[in-house]
Protein backbone atom coordinates (compact mmCIF):
# COMPACT_ATOMS: atom_id res chain seq x y z
CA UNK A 1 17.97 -1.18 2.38
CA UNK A 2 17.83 -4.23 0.36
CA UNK A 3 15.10 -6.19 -1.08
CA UNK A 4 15.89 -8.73 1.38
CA UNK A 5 15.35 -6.63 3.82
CA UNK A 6 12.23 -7.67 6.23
CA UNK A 7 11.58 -3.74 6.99
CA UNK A 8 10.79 -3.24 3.01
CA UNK A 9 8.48 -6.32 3.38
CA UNK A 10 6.64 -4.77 6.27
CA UNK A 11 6.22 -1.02 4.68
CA UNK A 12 5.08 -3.14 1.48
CA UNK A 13 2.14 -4.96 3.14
CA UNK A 14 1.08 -2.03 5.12
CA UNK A 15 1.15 -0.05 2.08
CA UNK A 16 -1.15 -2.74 0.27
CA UNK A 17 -3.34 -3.09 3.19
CA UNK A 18 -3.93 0.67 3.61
CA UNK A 19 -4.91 0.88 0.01
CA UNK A 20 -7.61 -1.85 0.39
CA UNK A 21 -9.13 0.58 3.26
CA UNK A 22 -8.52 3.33 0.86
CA UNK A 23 -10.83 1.39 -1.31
CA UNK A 24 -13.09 0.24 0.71
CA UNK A 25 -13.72 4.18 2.61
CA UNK A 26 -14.26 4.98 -1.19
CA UNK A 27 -16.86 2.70 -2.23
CA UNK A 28 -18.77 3.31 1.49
CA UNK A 29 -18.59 7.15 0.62
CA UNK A 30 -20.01 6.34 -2.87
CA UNK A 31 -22.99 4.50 -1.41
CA UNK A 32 -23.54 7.18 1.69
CA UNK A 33 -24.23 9.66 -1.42
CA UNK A 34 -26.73 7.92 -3.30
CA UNK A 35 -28.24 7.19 -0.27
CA UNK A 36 -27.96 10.72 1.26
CA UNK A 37 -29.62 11.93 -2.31
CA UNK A 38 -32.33 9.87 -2.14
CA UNK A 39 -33.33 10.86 1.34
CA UNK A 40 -33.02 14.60 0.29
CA UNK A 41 -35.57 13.75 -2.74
CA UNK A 42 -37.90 11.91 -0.52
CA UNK A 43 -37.81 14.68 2.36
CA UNK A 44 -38.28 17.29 -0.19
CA UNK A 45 -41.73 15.16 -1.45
CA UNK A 46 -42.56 15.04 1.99
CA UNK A 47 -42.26 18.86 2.90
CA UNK A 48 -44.09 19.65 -0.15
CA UNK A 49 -46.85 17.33 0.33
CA UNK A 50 -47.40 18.67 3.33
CA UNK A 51 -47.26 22.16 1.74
CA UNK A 52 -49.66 20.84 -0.87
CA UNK A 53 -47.80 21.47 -3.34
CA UNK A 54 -46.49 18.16 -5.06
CA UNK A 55 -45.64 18.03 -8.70
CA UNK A 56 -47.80 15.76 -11.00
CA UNK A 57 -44.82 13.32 -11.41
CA UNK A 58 -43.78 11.97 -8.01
CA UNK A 59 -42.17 8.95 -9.00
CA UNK A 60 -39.42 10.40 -10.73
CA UNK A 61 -36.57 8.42 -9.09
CA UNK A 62 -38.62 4.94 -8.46
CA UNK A 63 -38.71 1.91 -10.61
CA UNK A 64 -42.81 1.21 -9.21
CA UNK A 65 -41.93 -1.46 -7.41
């Protein structure tokens, strides 16, 4: 296969293309964990304010806004 050849061309985009999904899944995994931690800190407050016992320093993770 040559360089002229429009089959290289094809594999070539696809390849590029599949790596802008490849980056794209990434950085939507990356935000579905910092989001998934957060929720597990905020049901964890929850279950142990309703348990009673919550630690002095609740805001931990929040910028009091």
């Amino acid at each position: 296969m040559s360089g002229d050849d429009p089959r290289v061309t094809v594999l070539a985009c696809e390849c590029a293309a599949l790596r802008q999904e490849l980056a794209k899944v990434r950085a939507e995994n990356e935000t579905l964990r910092k989001h998934q931690v957060e929720a597990r800190h905020h049901i964890a407050m929850a279950l142990r304010g309703l348990n009673g016992d919550l630690p002095p320093d609740t805001q931990r993770f929040h910028n009091g806004g």
